[in-house]
N, C-alpha and C. Protein backbone atom coordinates (compact mmCIF):
# COMPACT_ATOMS: atom_id res chain seq x y z
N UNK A 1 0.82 -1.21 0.00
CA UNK A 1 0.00 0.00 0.00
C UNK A 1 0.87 1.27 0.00
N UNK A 2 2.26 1.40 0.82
CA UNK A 2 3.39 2.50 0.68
C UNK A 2 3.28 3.02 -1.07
N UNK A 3 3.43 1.77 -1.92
CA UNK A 3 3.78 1.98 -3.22
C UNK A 3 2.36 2.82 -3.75
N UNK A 4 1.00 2.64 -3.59
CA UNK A 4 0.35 3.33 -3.80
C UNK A 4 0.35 4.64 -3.24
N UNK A 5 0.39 4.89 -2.01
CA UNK A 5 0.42 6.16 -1.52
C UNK A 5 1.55 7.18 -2.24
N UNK A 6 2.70 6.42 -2.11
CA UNK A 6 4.05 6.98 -2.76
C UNK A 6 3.59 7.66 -4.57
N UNK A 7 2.95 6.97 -5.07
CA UNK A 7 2.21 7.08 -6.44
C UNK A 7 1.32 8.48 -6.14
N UNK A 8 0.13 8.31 -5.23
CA UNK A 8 -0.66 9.15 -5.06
C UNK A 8 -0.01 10.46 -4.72
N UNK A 9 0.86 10.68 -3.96
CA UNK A 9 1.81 11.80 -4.04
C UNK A 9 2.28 12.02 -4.80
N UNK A 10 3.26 11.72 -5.46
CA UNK A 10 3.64 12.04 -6.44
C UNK A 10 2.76 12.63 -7.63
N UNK A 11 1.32 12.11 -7.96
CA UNK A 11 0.98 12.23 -8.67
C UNK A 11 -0.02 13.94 -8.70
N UNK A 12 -0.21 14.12 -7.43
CA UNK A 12 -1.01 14.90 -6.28
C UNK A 12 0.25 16.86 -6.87
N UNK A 13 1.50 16.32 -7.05
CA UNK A 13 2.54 17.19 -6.45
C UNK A 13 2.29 17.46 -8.14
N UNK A 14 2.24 16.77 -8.94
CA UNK A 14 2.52 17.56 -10.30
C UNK A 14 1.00 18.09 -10.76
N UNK A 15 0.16 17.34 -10.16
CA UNK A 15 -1.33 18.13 -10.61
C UNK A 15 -1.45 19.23 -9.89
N UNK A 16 -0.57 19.58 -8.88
CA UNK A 16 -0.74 21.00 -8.02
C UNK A 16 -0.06 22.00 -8.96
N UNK A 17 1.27 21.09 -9.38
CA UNK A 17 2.69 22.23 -10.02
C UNK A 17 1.65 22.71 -11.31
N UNK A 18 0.86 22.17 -11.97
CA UNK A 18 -0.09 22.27 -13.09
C UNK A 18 -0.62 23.37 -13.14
N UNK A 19 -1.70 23.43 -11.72
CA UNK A 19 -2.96 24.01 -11.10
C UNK A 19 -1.89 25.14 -10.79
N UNK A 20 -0.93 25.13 -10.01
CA UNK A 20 -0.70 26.64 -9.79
C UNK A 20 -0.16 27.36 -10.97
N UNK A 21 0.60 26.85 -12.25
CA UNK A 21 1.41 27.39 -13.32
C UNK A 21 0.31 27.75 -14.46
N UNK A 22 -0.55 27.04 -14.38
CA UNK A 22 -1.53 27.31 -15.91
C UNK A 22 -2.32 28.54 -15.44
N UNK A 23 -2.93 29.10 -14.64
CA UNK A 23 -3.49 30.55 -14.13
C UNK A 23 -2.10 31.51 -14.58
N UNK A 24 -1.08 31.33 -14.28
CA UNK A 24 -0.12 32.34 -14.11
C UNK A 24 0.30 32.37 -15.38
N UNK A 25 -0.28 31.56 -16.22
CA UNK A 25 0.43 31.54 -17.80
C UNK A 25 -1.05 32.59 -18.19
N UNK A 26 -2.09 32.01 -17.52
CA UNK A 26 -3.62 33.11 -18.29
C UNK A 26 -3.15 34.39 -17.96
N UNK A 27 -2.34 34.61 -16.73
CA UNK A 27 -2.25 36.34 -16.55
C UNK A 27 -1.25 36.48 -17.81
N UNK A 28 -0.02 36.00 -18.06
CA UNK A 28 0.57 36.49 -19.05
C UNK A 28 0.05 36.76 -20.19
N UNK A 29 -0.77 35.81 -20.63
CA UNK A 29 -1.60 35.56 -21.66
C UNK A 29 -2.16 37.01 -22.28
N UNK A 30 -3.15 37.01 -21.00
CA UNK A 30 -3.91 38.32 -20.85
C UNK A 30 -3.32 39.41 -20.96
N UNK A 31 -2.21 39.28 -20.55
CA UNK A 31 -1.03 40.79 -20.70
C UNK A 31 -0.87 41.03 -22.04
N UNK A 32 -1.01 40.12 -22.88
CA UNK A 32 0.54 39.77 -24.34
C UNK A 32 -0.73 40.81 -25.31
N UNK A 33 0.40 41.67 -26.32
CA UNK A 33 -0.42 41.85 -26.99
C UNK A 33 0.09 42.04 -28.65
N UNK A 34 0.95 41.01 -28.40
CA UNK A 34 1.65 40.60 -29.88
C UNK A 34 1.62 38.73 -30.29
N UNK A 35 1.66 39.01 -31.29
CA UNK A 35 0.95 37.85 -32.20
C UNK A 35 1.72 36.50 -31.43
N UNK A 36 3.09 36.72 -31.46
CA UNK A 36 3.84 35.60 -31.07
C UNK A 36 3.79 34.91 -29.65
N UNK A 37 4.11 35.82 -28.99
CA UNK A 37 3.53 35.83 -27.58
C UNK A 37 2.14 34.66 -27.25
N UNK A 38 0.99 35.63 -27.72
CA UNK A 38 -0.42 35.07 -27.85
C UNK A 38 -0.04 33.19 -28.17
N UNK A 39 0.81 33.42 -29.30
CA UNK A 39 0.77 32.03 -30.22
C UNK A 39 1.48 30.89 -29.19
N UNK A 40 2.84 31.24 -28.86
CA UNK A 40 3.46 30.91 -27.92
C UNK A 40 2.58 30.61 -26.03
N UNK A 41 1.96 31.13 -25.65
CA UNK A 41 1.09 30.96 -24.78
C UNK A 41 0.00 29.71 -24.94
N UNK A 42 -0.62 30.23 -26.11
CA UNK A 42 -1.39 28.88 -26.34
C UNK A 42 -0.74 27.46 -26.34
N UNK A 43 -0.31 27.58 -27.00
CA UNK A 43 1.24 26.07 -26.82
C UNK A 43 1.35 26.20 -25.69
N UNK A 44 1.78 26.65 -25.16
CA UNK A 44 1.94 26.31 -23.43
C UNK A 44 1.36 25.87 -22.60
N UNK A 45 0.35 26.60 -22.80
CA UNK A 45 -1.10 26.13 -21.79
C UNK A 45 -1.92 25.14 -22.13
N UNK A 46 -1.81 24.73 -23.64
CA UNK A 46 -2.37 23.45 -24.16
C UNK A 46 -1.55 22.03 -24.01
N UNK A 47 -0.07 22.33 -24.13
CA UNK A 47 0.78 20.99 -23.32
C UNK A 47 0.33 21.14 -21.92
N UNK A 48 0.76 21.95 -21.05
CA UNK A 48 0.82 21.93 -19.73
C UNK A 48 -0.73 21.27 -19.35
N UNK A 49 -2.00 22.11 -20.03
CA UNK A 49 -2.82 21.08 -19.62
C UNK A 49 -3.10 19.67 -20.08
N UNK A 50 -3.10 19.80 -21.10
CA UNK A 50 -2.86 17.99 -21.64
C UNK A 50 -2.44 17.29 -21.14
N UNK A 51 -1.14 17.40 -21.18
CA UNK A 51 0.49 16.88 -21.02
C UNK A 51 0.57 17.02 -19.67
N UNK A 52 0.43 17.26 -18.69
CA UNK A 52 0.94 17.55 -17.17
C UNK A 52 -0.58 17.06 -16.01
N UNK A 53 -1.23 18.55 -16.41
CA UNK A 53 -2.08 18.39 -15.73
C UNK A 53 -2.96 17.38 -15.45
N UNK A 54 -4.63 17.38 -16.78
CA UNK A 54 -4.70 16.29 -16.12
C UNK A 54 -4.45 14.65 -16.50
N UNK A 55 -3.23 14.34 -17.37
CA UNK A 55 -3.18 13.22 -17.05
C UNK A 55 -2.60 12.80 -14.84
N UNK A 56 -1.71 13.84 -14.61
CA UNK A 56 -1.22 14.10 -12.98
C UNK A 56 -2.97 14.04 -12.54
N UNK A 57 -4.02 14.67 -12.80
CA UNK A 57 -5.05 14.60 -12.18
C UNK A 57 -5.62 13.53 -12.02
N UNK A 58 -5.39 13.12 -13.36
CA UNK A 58 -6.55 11.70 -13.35
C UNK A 58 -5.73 10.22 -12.54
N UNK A 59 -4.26 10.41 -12.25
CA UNK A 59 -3.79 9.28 -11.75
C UNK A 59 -3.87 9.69 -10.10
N UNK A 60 -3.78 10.88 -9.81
CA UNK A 60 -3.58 11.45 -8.61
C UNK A 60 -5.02 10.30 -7.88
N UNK A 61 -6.03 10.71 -8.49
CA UNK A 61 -7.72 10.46 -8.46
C UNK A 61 -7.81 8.83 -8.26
N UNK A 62 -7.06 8.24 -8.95
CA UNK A 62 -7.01 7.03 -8.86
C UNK A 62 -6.14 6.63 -8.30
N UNK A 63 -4.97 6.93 -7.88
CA UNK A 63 -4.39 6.16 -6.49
C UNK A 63 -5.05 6.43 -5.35
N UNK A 64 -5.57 7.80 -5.10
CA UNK A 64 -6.44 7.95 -4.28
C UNK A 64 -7.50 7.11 -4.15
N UNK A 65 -8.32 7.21 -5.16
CA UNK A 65 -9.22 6.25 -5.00
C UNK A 65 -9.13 4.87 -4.48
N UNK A 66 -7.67 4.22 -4.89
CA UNK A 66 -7.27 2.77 -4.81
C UNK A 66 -7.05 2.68 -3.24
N UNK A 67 -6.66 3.69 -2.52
CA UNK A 67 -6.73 3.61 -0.82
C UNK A 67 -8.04 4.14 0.04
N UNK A 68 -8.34 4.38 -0.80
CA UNK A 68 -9.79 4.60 0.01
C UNK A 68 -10.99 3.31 -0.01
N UNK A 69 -10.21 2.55 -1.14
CA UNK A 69 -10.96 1.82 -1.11
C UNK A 69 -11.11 0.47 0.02
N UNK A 70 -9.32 0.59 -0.62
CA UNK A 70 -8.79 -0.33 0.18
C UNK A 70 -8.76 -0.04 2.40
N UNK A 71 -8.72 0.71 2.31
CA UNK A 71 -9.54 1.30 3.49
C UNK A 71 -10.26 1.89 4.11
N UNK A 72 -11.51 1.14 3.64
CA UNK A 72 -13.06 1.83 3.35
C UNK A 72 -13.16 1.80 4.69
N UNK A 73 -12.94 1.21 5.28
CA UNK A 73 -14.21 0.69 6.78
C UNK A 73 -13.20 1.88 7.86
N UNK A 74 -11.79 2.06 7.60
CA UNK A 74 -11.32 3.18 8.21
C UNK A 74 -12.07 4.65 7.79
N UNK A 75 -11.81 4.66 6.56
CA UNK A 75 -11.71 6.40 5.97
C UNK A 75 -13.24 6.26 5.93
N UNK A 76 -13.95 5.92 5.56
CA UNK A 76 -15.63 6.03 5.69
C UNK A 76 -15.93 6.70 7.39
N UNK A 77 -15.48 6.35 8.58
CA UNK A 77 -16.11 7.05 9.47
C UNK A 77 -15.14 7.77 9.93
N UNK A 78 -13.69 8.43 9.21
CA UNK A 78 -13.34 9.58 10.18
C UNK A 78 -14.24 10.99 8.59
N UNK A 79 -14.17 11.24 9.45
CA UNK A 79 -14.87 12.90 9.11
C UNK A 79 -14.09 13.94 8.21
N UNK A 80 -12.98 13.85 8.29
CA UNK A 80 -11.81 14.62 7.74
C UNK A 80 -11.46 14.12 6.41
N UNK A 81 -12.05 12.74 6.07
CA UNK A 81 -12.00 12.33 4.91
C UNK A 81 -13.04 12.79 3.99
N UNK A 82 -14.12 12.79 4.32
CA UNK A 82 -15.15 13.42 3.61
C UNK A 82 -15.15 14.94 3.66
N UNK A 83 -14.32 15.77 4.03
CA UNK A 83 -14.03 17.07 4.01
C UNK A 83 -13.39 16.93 2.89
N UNK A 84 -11.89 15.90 2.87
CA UNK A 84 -11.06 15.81 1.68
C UNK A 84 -11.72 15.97 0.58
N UNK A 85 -12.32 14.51 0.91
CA UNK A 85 -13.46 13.99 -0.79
C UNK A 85 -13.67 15.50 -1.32
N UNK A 86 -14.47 16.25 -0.26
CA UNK A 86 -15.31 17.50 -0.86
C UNK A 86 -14.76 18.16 -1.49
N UNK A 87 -13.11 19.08 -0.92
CA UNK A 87 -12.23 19.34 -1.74
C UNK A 87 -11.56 19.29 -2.77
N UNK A 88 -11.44 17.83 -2.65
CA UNK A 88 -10.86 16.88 -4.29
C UNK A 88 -11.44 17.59 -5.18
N UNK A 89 -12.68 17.34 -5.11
CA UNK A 89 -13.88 17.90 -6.22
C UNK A 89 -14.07 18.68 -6.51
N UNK A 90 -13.70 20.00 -5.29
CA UNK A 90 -13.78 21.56 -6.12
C UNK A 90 -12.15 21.32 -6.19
N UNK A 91 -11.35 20.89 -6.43
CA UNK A 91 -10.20 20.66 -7.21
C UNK A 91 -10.34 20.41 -8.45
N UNK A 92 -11.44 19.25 -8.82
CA UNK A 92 -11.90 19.08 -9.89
C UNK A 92 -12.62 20.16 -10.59
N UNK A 93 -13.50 20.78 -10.21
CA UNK A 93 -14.01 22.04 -10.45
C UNK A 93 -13.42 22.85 -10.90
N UNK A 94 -12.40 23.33 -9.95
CA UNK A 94 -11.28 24.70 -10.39
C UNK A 94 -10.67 23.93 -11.87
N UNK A 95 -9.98 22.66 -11.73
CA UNK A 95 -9.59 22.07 -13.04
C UNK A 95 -10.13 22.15 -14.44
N UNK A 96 -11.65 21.89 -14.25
CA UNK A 96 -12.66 22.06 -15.70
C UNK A 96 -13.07 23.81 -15.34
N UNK A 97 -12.80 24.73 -14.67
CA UNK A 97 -12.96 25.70 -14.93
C UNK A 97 -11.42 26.02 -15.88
N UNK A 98 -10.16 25.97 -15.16
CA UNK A 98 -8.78 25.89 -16.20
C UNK A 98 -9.30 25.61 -17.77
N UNK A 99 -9.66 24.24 -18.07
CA UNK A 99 -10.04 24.12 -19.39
C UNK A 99 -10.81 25.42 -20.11
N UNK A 100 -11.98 25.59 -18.78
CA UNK A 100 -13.14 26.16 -20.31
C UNK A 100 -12.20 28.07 -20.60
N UNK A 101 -11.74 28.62 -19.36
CA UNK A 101 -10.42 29.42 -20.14
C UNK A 101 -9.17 29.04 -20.74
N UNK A 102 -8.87 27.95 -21.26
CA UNK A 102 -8.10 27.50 -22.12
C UNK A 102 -8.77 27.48 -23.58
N UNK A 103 -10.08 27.01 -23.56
CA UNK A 103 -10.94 27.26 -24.64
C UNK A 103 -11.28 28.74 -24.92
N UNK A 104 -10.90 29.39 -23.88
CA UNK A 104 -11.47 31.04 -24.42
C UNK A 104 -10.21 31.20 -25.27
N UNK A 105 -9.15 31.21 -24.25
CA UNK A 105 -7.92 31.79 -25.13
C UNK A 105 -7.22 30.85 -25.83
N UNK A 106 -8.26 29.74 -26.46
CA UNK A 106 -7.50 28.96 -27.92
C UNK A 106 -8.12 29.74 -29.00
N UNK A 107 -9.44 30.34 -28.98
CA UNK A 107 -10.16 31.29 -29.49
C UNK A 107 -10.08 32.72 -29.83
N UNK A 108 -9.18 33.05 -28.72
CA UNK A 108 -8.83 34.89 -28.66
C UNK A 108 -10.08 35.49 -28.21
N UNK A 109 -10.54 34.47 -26.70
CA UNK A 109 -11.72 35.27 -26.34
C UNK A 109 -11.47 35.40 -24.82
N UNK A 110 -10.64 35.57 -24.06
CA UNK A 110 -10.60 35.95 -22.93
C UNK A 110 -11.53 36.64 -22.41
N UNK A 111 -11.89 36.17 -21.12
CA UNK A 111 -13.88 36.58 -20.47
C UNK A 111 -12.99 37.64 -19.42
N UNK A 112 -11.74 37.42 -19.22
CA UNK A 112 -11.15 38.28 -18.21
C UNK A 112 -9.69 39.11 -17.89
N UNK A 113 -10.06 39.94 -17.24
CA UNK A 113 -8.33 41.12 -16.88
C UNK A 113 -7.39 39.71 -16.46
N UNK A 114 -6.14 40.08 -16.17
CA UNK A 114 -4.61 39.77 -16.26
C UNK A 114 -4.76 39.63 -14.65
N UNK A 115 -5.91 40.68 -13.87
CA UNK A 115 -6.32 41.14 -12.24
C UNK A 115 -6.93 39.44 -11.92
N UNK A 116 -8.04 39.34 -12.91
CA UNK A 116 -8.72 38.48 -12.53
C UNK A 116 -8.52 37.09 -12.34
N UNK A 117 -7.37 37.04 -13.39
CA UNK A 117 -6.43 35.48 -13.04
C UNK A 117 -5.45 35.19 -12.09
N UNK A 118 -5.09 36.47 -11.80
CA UNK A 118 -3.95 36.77 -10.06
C UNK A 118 -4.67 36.01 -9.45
N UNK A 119 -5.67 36.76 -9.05
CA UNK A 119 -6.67 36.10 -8.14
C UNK A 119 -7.04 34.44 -8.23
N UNK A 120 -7.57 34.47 -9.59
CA UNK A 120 -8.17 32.89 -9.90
C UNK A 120 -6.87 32.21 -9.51
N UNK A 121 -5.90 32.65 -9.21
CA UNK A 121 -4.34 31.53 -9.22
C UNK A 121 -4.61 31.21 -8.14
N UNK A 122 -5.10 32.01 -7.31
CA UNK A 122 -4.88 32.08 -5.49
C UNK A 122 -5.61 30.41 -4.92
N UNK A 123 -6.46 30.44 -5.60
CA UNK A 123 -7.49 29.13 -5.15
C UNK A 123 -7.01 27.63 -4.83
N UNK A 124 -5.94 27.11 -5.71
CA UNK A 124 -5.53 26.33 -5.52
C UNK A 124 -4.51 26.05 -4.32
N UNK A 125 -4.18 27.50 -3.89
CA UNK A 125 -2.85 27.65 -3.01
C UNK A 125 -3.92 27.15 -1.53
N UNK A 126 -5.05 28.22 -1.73
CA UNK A 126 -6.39 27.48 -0.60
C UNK A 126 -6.52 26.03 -0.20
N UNK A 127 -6.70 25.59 -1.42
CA UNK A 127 -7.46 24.19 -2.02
C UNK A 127 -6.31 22.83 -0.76
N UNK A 128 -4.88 23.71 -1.30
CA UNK A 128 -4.17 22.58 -0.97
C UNK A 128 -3.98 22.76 0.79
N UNK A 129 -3.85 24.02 0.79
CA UNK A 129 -3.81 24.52 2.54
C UNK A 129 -4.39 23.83 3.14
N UNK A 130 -6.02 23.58 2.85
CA UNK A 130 -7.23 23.12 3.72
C UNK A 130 -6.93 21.65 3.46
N UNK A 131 -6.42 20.88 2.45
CA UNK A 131 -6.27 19.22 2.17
C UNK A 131 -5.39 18.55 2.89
N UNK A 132 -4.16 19.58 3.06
CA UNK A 132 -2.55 18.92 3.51
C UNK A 132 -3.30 18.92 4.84
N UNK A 133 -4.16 20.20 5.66
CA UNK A 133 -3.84 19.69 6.82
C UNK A 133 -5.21 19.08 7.22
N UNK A 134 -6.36 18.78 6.71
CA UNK A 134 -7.34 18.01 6.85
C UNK A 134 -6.35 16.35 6.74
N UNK A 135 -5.49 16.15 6.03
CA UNK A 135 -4.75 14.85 5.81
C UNK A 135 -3.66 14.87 7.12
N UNK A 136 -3.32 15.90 7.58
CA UNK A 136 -2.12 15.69 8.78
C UNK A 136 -2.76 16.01 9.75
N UNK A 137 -3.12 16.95 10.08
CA UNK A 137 -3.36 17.08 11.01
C UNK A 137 -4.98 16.28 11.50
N UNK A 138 -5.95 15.56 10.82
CA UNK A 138 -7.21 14.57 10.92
C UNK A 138 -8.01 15.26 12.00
N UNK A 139 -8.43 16.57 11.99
CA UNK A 139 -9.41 17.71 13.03
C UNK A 139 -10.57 17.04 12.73
């Protein structure tokens, strides 16, 4: 079970490095206002999410899953796990929100300021705050 957990981290650490770098590529994005730039951005943010993110998401999800399963009759009644679960999911959330502005700006339709993605970056830095210590510290 080490080897799974060891997996699930790992996999956890690059879907974060993802989640925090692809917002900070939309602020640049949003800044650029030459052709190459723009062009160059899109490539970026279309590997990084493909390529990084969520395949890191979708394995993260499933090693996870593979210990929860495997220790259902534990993680089913502490409480701090189903806080996790909840989180995961607006992890997932914030994630398919990433996409559908990846779809704006594969388009050249940005819905928002360079301000508004500072911010949108911030969430994940939340996301993980409230997970690491719902997982260590078990309140």
């Amino acid at each position: 079970m080490l080897w799974i957990l060891a997996f699930h981290v790992i996999f956890v650490i690059c879907w974060f490095a993802g989640l925090f770098y692809l917002p900070r590529l939309y602020v640049y994005h949003a800044m650029s206002t030459d052709q190459v730039s723009i062009d160059r951005f899109k490539i970026m943010e279309r590997k990084l999410f493909w390529g990084i993110m969520t395949p890191s998401g979708v394995l993260a999800t499933i090693f996870g899953l593979w210990i929860l399963i495997a220790e259902w009759q534990t993680y089913m009644l502490a409480g701090w796990m189903h806080l996790k679960i909840f989180f995961v999911i607006l992890l997932w959330v914030y994630h398919v929100i990433c996409w559908k502005f990846l779809q704006d700006f594969k388009y050249d339709r940005p819905r928002f300021s360079h301000k508004f993605y500072r911010l949108f970056n911030e969430v994940p830095v939340v996301l993980l705050i409230v997970i690491v210590i719902l997982v260590i510290v078990k309140p």
